[in-house]
N, C-alpha and C. Protein backbone atom coordinates (compact mmCIF):
# COMPACT_ATOMS: atom_id res chain seq x y z
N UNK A 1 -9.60 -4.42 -24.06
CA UNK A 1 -9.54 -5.09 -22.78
C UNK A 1 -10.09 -4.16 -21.69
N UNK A 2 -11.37 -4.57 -21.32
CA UNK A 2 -11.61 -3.97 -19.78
C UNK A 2 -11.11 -3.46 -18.43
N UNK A 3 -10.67 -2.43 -17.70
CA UNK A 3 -10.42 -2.52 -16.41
C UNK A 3 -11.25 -3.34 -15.33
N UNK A 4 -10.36 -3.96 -14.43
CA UNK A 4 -10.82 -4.57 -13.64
C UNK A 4 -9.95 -3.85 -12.23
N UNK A 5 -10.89 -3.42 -11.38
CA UNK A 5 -10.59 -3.02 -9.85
C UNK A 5 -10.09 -4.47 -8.93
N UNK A 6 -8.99 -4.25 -8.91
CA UNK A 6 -8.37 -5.12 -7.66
C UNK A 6 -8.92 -5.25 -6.41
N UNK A 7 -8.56 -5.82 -5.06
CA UNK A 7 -8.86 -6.01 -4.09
C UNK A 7 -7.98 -4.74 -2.62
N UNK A 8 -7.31 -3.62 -3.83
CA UNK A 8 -6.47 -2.88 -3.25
C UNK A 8 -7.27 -1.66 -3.01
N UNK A 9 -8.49 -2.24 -4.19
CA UNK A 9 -9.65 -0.63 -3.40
C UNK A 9 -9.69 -0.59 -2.34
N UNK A 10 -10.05 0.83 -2.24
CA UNK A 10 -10.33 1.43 -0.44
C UNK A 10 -11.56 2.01 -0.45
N UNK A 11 -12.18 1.69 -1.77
CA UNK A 11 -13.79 2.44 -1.27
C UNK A 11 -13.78 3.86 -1.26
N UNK A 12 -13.27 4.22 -2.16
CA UNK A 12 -12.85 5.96 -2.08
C UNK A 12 -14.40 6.92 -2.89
N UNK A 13 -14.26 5.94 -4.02
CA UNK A 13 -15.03 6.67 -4.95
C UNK A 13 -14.43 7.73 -6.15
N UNK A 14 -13.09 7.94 -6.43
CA UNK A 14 -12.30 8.97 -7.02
C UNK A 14 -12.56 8.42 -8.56
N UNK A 15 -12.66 6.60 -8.99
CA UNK A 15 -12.61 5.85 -9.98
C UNK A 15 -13.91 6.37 -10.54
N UNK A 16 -15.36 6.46 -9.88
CA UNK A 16 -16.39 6.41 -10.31
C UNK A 16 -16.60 7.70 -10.66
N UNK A 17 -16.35 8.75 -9.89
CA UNK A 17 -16.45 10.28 -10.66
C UNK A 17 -15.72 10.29 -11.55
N UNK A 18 -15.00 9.78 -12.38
CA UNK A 18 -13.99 10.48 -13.34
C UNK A 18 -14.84 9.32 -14.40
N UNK A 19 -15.40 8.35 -14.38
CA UNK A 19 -15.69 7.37 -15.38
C UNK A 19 -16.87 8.19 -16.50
N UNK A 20 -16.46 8.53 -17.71
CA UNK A 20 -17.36 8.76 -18.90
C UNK A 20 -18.43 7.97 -19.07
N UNK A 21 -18.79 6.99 -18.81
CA UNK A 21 -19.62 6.27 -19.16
C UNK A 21 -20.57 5.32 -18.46
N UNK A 22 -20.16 6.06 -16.75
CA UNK A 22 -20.77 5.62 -15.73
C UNK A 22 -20.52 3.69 -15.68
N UNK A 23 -19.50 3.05 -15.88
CA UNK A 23 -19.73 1.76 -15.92
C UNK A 23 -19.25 1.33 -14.67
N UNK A 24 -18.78 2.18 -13.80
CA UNK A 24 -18.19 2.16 -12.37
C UNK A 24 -18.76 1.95 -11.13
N UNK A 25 -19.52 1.24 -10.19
CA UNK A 25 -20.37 1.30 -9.22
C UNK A 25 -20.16 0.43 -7.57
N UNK A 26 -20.47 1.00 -6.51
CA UNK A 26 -20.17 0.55 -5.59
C UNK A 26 -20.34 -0.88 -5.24
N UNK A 27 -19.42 -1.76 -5.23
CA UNK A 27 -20.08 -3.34 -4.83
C UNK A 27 -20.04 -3.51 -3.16
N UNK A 28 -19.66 -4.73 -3.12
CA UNK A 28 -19.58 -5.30 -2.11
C UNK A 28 -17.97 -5.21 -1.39
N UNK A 29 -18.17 -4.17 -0.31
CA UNK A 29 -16.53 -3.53 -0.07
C UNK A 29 -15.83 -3.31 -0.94
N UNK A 30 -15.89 -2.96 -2.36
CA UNK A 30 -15.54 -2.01 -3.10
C UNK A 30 -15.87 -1.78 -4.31
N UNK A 31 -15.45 -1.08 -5.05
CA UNK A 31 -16.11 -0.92 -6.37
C UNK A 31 -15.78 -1.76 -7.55
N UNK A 32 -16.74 -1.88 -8.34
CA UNK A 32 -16.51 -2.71 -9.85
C UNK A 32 -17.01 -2.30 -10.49
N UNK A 33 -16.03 -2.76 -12.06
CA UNK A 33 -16.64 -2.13 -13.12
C UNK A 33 -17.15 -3.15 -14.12
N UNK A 34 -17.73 -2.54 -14.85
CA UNK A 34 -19.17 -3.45 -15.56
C UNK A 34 -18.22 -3.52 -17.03
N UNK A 35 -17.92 -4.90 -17.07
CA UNK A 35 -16.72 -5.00 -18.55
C UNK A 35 -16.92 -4.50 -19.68
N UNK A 36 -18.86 -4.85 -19.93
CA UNK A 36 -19.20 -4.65 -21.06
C UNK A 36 -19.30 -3.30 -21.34
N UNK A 37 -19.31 -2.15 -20.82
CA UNK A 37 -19.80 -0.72 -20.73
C UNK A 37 -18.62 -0.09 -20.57
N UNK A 38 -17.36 -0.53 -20.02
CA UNK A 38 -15.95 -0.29 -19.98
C UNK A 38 -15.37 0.41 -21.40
N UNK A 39 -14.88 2.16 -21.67
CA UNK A 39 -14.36 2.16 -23.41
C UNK A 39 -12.93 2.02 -23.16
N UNK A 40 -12.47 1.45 -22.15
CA UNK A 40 -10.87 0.75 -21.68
C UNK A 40 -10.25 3.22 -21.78
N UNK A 41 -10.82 4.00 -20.95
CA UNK A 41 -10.31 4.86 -21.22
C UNK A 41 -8.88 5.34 -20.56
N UNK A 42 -9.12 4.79 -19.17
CA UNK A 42 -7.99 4.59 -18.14
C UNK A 42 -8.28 5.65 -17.40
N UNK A 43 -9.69 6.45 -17.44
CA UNK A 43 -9.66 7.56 -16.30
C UNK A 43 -9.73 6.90 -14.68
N UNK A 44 -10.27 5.86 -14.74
CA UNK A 44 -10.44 5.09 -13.70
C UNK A 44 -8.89 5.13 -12.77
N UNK A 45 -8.11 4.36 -13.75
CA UNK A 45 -6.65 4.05 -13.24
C UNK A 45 -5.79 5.18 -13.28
N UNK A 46 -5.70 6.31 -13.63
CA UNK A 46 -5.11 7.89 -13.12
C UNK A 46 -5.63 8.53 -12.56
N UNK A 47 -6.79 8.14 -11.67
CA UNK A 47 -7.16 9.16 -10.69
C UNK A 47 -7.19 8.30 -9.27
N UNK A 48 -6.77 6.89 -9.21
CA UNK A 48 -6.90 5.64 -7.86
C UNK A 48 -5.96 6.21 -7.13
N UNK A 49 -5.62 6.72 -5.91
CA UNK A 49 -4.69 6.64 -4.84
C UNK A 49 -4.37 5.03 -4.79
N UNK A 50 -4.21 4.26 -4.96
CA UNK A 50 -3.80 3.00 -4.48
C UNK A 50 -3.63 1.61 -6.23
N UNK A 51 -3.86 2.45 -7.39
CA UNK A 51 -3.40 1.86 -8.25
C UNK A 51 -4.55 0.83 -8.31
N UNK A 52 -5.59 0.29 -7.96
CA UNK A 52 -6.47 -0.62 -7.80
C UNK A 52 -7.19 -1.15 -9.48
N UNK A 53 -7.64 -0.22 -10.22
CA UNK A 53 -7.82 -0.37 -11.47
C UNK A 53 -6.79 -0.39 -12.66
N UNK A 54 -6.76 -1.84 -13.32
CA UNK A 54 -5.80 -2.23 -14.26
C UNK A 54 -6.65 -2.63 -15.49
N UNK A 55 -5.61 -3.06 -16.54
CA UNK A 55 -6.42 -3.32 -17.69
C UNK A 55 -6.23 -5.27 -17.69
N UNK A 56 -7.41 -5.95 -18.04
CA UNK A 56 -7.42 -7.41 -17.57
C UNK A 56 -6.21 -7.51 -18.74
């Protein structure tokens, strides 16, 4: 199961440096991640100040 970034991002950028596999990228007021390229590692979701990335 993929992470998916909530609407609780703040646009930090902390999710996308820690991502192995680069599937992390700035959208439209905040970031998303690309499902298919996702290896569900959870670096995303232990490094968020605000908890924003979960697993769908």
């Amino acid at each position: 199961m993929a992470y998916k970034i909530s609407d609780a991002c703040i646009s930090c950028g902390a999710c996308a440096a820690e991502c192995p596999v680069s599937c992390i990228s700035e959208g439209d007021g905040q970031y998303v991640i690309d499902a298919d390229q996702c290896i569900e590692c959870g670096n995303c979701a232990n490094v968020c100040p605000v908890d924003a990335p979960a697993a769908e």
